[in-house]
PDB file of N, CA and C in Angstrom:
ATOM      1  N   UNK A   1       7.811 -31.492  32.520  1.00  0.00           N
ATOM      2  CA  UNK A   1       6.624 -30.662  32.552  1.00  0.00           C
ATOM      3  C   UNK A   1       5.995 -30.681  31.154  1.00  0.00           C
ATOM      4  N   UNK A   2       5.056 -30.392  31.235  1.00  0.00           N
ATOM      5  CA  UNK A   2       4.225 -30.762  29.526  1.00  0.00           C
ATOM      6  C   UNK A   2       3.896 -29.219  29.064  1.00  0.00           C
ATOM      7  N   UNK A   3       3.907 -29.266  28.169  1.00  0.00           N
ATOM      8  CA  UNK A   3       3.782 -28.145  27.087  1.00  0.00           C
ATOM      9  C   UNK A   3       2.792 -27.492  27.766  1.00  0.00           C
ATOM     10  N   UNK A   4       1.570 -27.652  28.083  1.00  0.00           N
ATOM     11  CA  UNK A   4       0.195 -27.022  28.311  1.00  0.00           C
ATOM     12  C   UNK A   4       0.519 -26.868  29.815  1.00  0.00           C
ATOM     13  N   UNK A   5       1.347 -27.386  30.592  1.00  0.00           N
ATOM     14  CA  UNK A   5       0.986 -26.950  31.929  1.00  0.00           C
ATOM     15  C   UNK A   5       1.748 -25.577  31.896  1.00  0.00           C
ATOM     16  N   UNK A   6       2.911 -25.607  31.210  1.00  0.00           N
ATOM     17  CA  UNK A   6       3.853 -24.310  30.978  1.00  0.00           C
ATOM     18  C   UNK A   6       3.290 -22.392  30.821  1.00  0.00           C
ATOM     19  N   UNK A   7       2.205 -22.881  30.039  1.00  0.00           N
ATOM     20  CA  UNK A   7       1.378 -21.469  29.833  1.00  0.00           C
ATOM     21  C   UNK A   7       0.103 -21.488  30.548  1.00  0.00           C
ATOM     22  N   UNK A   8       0.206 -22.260  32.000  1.00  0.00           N
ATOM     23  CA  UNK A   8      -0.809 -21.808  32.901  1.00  0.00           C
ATOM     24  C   UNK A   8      -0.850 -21.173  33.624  1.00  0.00           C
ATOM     25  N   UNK A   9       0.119 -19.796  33.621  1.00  0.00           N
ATOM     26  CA  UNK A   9       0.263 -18.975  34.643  1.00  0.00           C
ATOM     27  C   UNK A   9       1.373 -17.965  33.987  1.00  0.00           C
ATOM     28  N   UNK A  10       0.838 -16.528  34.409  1.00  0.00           N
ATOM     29  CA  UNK A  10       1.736 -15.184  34.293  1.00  0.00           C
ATOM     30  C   UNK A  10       1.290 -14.872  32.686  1.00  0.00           C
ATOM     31  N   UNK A  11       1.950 -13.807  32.337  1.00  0.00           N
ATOM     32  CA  UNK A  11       1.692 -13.130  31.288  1.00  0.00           C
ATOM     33  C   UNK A  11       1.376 -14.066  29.653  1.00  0.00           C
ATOM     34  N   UNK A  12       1.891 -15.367  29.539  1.00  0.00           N
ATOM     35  CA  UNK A  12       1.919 -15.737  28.781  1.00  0.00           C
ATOM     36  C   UNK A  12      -0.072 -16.351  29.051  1.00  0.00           C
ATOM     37  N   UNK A  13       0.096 -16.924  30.012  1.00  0.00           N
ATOM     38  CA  UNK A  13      -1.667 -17.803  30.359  1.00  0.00           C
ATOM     39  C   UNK A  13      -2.515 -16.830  30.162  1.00  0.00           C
ATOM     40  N   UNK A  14      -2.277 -15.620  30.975  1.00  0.00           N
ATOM     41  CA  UNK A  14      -3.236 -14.517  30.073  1.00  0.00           C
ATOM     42  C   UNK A  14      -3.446 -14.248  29.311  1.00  0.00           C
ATOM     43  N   UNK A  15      -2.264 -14.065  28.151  1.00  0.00           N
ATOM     44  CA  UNK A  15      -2.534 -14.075  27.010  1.00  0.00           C
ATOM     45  C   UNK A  15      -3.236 -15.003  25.968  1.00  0.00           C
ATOM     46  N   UNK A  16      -3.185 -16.505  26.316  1.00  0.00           N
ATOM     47  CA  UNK A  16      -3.716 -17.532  26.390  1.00  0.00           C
ATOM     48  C   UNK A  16      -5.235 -17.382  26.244  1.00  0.00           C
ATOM     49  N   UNK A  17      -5.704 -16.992  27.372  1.00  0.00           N
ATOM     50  CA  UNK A  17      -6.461 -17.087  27.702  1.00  0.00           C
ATOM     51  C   UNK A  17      -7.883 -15.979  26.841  1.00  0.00           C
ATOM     52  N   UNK A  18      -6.669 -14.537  26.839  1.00  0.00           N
ATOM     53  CA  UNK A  18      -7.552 -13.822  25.473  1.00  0.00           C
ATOM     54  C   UNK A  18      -7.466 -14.160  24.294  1.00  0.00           C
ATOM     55  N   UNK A  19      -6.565 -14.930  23.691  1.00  0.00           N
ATOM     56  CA  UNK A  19      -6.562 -15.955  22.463  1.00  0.00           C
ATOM     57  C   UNK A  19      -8.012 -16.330  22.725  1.00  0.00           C
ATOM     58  N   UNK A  20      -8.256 -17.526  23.529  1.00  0.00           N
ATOM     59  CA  UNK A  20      -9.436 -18.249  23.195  1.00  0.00           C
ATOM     60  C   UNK A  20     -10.637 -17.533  23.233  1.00  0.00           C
ATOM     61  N   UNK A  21     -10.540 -16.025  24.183  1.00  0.00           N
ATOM     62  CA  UNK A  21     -11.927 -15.637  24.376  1.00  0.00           C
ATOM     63  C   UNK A  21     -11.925 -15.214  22.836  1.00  0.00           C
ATOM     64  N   UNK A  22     -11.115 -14.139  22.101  1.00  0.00           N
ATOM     65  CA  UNK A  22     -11.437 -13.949  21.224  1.00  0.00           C
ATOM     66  C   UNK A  22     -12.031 -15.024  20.170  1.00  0.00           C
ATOM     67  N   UNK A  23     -11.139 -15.842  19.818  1.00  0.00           N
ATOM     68  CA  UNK A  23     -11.441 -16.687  18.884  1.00  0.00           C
ATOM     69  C   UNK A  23     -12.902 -17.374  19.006  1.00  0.00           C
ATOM     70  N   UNK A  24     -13.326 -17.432  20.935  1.00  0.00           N
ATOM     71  CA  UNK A  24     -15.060 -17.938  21.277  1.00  0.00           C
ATOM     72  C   UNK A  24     -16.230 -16.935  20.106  1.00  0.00           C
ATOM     73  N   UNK A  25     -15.587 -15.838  20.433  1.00  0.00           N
ATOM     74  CA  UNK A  25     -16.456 -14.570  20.201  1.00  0.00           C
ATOM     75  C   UNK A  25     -16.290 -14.467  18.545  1.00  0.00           C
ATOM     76  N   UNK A  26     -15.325 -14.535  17.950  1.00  0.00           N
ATOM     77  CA  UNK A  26     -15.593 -14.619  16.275  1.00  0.00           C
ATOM     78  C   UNK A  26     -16.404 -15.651  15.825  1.00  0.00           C
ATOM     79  N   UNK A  27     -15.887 -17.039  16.478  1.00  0.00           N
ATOM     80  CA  UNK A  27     -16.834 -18.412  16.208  1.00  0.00           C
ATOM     81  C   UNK A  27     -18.332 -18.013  16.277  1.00  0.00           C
ATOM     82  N   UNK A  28     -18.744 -17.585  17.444  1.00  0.00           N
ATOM     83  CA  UNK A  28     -20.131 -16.717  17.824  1.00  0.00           C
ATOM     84  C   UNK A  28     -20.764 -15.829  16.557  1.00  0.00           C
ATOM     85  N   UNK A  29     -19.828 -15.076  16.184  1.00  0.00           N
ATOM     86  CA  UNK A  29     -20.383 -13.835  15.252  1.00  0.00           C
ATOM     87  C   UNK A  29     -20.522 -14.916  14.007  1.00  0.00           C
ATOM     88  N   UNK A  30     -19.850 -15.969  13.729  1.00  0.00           N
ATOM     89  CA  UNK A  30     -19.948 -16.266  12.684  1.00  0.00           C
ATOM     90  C   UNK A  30     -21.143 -17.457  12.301  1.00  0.00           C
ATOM     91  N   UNK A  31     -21.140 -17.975  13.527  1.00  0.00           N
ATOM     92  CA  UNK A  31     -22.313 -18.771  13.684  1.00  0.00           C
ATOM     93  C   UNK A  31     -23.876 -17.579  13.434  1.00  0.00           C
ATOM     94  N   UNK A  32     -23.949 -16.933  13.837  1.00  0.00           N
ATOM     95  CA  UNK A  32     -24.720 -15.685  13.898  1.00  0.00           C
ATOM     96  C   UNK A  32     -24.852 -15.313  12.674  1.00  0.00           C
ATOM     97  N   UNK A  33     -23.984 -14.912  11.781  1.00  0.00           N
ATOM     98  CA  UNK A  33     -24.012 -14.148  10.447  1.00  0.00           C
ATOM     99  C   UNK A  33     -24.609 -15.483   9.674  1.00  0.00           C
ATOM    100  N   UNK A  34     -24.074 -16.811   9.385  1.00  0.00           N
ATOM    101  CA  UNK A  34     -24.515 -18.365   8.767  1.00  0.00           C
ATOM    102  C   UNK A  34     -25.935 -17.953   8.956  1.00  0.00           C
ATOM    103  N   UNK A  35     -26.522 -18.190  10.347  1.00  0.00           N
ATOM    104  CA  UNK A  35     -27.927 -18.019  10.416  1.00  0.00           C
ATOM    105  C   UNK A  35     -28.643 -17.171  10.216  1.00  0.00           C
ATOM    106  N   UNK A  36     -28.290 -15.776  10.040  1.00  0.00           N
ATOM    107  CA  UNK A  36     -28.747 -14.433   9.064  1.00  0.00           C
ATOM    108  C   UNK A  36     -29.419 -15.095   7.717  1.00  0.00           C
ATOM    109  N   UNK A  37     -27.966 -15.003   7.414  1.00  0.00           N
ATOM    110  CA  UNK A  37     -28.066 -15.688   5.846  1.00  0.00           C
ATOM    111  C   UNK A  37     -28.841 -16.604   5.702  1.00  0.00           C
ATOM    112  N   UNK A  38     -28.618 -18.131   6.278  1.00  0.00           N
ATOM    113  CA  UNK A  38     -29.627 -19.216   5.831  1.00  0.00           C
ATOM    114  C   UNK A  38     -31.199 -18.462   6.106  1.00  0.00           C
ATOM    115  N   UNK A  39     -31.478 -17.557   7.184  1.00  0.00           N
ATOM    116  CA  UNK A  39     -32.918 -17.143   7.100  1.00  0.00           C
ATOM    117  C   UNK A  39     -33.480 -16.289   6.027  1.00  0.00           C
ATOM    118  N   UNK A  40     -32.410 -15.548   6.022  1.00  0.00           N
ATOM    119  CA  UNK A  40     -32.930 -14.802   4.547  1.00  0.00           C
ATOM    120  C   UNK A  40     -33.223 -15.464   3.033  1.00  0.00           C
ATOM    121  N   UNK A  41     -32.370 -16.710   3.232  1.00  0.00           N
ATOM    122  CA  UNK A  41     -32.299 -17.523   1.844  1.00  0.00           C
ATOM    123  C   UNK A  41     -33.388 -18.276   1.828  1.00  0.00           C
ATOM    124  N   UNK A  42     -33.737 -18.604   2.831  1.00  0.00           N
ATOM    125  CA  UNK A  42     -35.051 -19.458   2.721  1.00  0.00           C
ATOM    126  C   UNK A  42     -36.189 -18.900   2.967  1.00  0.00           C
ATOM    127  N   UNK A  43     -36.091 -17.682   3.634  1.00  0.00           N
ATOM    128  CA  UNK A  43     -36.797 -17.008   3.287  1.00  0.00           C
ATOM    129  C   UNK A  43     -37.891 -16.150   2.187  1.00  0.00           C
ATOM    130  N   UNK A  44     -37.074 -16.227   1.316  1.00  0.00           N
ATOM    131  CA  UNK A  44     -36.970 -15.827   0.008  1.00  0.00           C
ATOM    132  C   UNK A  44     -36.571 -14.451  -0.613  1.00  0.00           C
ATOM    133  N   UNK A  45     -35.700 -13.654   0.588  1.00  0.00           N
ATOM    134  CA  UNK A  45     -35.384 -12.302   0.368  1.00  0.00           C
ATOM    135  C   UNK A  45     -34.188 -12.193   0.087  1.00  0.00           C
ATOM    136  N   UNK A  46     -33.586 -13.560  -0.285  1.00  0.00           N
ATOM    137  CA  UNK A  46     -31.827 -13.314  -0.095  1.00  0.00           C
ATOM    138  C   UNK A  46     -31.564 -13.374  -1.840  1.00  0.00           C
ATOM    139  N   UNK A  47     -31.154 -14.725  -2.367  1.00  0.00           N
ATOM    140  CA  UNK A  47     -30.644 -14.555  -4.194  1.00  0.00           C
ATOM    141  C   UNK A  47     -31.545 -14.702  -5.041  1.00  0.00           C
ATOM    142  N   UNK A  48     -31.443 -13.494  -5.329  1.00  0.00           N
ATOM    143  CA  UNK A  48     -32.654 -13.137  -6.464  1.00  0.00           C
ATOM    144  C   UNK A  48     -31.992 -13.494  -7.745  1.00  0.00           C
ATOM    145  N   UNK A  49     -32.945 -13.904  -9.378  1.00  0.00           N
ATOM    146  CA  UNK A  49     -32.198 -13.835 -10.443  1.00  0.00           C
ATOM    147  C   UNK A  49     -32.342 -12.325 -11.044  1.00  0.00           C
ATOM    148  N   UNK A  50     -31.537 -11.415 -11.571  1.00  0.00           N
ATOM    149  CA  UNK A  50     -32.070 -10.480 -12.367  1.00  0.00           C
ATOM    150  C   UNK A  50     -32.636 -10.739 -13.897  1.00  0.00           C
ATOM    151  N   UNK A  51     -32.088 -11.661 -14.522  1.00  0.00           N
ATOM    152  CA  UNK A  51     -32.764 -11.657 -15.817  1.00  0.00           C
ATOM    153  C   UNK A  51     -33.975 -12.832 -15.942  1.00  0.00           C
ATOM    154  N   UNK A  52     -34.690 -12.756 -14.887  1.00  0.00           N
ATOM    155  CA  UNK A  52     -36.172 -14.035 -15.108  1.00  0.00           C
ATOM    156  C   UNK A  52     -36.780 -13.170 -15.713  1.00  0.00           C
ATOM    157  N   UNK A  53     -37.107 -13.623 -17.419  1.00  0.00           N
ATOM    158  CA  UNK A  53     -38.609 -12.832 -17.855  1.00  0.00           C
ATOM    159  C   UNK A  53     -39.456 -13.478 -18.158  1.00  0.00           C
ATOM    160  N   UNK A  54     -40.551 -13.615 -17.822  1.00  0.00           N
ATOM    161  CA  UNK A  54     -41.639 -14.465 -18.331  1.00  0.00           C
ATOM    162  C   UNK A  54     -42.061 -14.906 -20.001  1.00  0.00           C
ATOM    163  N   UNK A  55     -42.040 -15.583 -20.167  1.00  0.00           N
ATOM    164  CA  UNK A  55     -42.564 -15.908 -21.774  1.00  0.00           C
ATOM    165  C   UNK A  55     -41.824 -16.063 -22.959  1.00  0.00           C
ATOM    166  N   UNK A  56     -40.185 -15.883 -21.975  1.00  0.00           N
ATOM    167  CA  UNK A  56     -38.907 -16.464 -23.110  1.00  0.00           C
ATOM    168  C   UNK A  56     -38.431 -17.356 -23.609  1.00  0.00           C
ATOM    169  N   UNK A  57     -39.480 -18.631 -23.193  1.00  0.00           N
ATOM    170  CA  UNK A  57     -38.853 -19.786 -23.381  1.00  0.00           C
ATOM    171  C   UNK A  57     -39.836 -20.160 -24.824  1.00  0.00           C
ATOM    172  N   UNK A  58     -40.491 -19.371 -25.648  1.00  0.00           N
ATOM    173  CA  UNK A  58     -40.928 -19.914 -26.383  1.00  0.00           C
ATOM    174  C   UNK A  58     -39.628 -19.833 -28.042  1.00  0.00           C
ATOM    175  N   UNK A  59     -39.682 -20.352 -29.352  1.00  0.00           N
ATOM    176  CA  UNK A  59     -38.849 -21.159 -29.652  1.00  0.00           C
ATOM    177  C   UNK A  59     -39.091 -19.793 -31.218  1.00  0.00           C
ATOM    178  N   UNK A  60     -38.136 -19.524 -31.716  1.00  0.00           N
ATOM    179  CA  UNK A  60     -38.654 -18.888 -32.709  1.00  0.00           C
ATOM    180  C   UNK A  60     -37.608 -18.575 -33.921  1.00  0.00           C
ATOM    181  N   UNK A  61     -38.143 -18.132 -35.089  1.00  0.00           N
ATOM    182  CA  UNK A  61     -37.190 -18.918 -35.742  1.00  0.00           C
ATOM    183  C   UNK A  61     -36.152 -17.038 -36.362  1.00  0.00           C
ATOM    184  N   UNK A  62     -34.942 -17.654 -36.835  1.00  0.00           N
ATOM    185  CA  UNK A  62     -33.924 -16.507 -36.982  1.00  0.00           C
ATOM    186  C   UNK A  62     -34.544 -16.099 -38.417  1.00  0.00           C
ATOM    187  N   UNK A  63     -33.491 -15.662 -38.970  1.00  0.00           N
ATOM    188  CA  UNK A  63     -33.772 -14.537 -40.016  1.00  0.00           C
ATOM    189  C   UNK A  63     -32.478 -15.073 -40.557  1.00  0.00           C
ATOM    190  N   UNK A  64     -32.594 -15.613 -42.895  1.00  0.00           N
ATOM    191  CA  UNK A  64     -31.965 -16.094 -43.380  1.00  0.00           C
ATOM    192  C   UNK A  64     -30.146 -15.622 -43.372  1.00  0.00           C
ATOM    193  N   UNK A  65     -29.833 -14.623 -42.240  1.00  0.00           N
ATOM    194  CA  UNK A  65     -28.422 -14.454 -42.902  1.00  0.00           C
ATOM    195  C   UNK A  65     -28.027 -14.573 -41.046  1.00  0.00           C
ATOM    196  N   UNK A  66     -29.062 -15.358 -40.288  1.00  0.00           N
ATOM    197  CA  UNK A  66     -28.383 -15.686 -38.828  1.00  0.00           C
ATOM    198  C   UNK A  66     -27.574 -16.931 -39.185  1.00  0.00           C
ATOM    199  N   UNK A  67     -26.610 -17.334 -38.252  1.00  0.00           N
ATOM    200  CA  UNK A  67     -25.884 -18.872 -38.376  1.00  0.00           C
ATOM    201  C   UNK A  67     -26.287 -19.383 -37.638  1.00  0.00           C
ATOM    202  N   UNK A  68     -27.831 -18.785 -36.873  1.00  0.00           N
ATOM    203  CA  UNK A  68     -28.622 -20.217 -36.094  1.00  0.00           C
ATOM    204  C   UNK A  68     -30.317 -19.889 -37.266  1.00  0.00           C
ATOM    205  N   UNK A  69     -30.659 -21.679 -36.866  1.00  0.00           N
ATOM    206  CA  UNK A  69     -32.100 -21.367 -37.350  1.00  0.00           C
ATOM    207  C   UNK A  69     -33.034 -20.834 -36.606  1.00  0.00           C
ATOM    208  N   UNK A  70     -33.087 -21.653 -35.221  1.00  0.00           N
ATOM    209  CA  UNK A  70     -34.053 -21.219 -34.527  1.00  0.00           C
ATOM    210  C   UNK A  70     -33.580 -20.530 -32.833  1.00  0.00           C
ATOM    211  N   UNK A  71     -34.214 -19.726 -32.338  1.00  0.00           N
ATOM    212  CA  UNK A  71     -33.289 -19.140 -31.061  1.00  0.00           C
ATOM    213  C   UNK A  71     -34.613 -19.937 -30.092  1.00  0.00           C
TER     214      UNK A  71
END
């Protein structure tokens, strides 16, 4: 008899059987939550930066007792 025909019947196949539903139903939620996310991300409501400030990239120079010249 083969392994899989063994748990096709009585308490064990049932149990079996709520194994897979569950595991259908997490796969589901999780497929579900992925596509949350990817919509929000492309969206543009999902990763924000907190420190973007405008006009920091300009180049300027330290003060004689820094150990850089220019920041």
């Amino acid at each position: 008899m083969l392994p899989l025909q063994a748990i096709g019947g009585g308490l064990v196949g049932s149990l079996a059987q709520a194994v897979v539903a569950v595991g259908s139903l997490l796969f589901l939620m999780m497929l579900v939550a992925f596509g949350a996310f990817a919509y929000r991300n492309l969206r543009g409501d999902g990763v924000e930066w907190p420190d973007e400030e405008p006009g920091d990239d300009e180049v300027r120079r330290g003060d004689d007792e820094d150990e850089w010249e220019y920041y």
